[in-house]
C-alpha atoms as a PDB file:
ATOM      1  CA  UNK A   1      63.956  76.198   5.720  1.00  0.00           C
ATOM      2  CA  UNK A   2      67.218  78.437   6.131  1.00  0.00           C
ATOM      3  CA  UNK A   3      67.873  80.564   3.677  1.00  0.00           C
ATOM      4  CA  UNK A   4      72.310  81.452   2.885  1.00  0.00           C
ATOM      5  CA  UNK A   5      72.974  84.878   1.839  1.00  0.00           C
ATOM      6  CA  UNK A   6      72.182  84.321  -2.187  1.00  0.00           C
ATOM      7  CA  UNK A   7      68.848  82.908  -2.204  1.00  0.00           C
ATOM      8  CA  UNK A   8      67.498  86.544  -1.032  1.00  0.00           C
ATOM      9  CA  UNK A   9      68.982  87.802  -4.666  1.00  0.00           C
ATOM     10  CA  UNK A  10      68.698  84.880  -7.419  1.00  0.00           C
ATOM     11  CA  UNK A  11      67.208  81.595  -6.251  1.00  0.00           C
ATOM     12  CA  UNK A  12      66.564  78.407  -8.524  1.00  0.00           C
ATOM     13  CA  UNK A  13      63.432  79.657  -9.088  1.00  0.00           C
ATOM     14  CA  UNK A  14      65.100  82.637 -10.802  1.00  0.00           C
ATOM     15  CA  UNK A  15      67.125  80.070 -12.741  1.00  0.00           C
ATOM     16  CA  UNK A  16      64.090  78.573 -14.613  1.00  0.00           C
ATOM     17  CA  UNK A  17      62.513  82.305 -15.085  1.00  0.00           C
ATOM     18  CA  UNK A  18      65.515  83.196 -16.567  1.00  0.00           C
ATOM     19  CA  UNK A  19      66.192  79.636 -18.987  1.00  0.00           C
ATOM     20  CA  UNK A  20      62.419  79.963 -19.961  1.00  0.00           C
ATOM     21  CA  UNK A  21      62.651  83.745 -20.829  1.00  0.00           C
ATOM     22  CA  UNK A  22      65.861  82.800 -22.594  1.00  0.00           C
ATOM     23  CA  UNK A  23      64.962  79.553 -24.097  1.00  0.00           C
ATOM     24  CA  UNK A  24      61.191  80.637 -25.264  1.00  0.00           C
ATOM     25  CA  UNK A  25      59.878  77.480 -23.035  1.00  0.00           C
ATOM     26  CA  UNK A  26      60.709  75.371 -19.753  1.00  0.00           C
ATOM     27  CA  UNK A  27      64.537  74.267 -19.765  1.00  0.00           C
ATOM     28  CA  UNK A  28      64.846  70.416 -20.390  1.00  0.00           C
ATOM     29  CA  UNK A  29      68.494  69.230 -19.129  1.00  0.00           C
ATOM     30  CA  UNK A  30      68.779  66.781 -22.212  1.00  0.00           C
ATOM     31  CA  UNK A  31      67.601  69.345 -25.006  1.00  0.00           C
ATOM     32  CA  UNK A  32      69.153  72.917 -24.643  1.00  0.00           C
ATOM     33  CA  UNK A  33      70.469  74.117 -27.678  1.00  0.00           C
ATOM     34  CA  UNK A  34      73.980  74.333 -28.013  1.00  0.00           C
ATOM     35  CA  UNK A  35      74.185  78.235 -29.005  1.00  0.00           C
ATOM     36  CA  UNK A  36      72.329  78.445 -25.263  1.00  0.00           C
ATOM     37  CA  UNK A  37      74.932  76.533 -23.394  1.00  0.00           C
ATOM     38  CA  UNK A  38      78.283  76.534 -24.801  1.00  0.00           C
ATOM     39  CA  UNK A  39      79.634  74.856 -21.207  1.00  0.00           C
ATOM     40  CA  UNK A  40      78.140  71.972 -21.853  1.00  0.00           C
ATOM     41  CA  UNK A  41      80.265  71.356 -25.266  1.00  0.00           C
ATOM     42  CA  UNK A  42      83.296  69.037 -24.834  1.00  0.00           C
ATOM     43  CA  UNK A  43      85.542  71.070 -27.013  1.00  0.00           C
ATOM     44  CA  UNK A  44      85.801  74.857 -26.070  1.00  0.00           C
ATOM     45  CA  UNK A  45      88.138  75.668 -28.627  1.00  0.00           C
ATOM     46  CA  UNK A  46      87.370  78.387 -30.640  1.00  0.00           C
ATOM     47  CA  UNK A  47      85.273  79.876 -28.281  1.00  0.00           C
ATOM     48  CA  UNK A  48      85.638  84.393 -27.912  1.00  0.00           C
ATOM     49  CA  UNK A  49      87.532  85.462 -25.334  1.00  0.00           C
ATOM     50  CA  UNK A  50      85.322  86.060 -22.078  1.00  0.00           C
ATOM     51  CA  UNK A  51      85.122  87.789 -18.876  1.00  0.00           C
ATOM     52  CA  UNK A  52      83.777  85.757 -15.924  1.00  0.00           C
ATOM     53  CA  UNK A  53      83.339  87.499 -12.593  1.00  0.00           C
ATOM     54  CA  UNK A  54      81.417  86.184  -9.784  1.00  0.00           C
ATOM     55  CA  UNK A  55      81.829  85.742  -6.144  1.00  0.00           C
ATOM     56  CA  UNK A  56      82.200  83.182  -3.907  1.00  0.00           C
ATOM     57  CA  UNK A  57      78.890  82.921  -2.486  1.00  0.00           C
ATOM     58  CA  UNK A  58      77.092  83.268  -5.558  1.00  0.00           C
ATOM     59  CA  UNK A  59      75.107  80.286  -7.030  1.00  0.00           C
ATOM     60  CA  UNK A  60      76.745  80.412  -9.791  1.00  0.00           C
ATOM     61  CA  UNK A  61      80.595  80.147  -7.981  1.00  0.00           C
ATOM     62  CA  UNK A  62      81.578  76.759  -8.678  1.00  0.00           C
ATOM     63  CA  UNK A  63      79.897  76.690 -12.061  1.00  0.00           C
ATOM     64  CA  UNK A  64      81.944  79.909 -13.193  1.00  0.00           C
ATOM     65  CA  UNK A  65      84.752  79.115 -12.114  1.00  0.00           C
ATOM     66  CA  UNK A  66      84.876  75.736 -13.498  1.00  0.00           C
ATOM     67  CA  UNK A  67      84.008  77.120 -16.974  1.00  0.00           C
ATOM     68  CA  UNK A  68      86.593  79.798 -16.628  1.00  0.00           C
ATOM     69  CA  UNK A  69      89.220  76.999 -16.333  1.00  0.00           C
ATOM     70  CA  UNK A  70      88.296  74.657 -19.228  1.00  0.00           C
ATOM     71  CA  UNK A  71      88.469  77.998 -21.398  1.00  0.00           C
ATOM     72  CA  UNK A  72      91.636  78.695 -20.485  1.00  0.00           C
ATOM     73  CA  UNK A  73      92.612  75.002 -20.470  1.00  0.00           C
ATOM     74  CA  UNK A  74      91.460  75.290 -24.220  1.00  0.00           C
ATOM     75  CA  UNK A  75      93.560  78.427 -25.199  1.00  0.00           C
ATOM     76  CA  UNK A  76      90.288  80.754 -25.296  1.00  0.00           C
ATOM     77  CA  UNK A  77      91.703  84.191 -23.256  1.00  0.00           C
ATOM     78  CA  UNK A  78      89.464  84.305 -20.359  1.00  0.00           C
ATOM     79  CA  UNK A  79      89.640  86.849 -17.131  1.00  0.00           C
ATOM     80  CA  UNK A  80      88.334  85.984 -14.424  1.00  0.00           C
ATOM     81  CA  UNK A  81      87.463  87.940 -11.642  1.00  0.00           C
ATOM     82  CA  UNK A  82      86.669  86.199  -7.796  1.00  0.00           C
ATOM     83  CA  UNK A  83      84.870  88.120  -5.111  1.00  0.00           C
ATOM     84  CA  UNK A  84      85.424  86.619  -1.570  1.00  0.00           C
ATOM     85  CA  UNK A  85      82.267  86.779   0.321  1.00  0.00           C
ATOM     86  CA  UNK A  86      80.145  88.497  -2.843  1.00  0.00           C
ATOM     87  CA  UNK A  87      76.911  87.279  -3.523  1.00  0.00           C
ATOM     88  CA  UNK A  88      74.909  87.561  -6.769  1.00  0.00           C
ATOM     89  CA  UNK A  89      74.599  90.917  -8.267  1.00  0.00           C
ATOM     90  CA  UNK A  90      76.519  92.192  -4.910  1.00  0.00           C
ATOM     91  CA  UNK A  91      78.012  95.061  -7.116  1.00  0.00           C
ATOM     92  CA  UNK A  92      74.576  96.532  -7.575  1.00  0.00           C
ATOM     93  CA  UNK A  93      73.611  96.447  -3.688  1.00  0.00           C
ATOM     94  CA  UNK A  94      76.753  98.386  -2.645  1.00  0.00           C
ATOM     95  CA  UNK A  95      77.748 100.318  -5.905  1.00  0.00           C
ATOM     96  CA  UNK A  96      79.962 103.123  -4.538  1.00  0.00           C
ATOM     97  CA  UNK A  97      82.597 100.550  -2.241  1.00  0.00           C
ATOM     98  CA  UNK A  98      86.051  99.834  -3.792  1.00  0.00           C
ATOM     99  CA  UNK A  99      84.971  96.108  -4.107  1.00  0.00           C
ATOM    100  CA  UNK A 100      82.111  96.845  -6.192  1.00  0.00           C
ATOM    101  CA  UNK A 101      84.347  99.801  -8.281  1.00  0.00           C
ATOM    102  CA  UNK A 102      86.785  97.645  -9.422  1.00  0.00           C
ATOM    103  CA  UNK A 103      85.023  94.505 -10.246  1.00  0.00           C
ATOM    104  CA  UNK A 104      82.322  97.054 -12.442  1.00  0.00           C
ATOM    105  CA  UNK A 105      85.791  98.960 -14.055  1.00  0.00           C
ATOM    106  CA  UNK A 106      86.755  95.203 -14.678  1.00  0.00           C
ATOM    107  CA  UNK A 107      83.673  93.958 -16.997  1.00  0.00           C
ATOM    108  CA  UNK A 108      83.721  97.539 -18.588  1.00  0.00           C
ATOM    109  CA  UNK A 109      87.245  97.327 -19.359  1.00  0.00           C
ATOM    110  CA  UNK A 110      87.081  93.823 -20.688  1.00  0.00           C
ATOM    111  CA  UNK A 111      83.791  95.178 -23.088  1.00  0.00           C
ATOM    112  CA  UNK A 112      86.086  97.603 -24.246  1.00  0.00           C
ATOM    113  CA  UNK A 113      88.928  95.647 -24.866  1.00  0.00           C
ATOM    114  CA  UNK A 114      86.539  93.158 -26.963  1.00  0.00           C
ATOM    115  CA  UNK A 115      84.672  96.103 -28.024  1.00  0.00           C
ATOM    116  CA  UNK A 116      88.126  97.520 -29.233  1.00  0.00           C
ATOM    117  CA  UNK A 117      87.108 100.554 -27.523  1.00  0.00           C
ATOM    118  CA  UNK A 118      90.278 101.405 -26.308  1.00  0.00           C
END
């Protein structure tokens, strides 16, 4: 089994630790609440604004950026922030390069901005 670049930092398996943490049980496709997974809704209107920042060869790449687009598709303000060639939670790994600087800067400045912290 070959492993790409992502699995070493959040795998599937990670996916259903996390939903069952989250969720208080195993995640079922067909009965997530809809508080837990606001993608799934039809209608994004109404939605707060959000920051989405992931890169491109995170698990979560297409996903993101798909939900980043319907958002904005339904008026909700939403930055979004692409990494080429970041993996999941690459910002942690290398914390003190320019790449990592800017995309952290980016979520804190959005929190702020939401926050209205500044």
């Amino acid at each position: 089994m070959s492993l790409v670049p992502y699995e070493f930092i959040w795998r599937p398996a990670s996916n259903v630790l996390g939903w069952t943490s989250y969720l208080g049980r195993p995640p079922r496709m067909d009965s997530a609440p809809a508080y837990a997974v606001p993608a799934r809704r039809a209608d994004l209107t109404g939605l707060p604004p959000a920051w989405i920042g992931v890169g491109t060869l995170d698990l979560f790449h297409r996903e993101d950026r798909d939900y980043a687009r319907r958002l904005q598709a339904a008026g909700v303000p939403c930055e979004y922030v692409e990494v080429p060639g970041a993996y999941h939670a690459f910002e942690r790994f290398a914390p003190d390069s320019a790449v990592s600087r800017d995309f952290t800067n980016s979520a804190l400045n959005a929190l702020r901005r939401g926050l209205r912290l500044s």
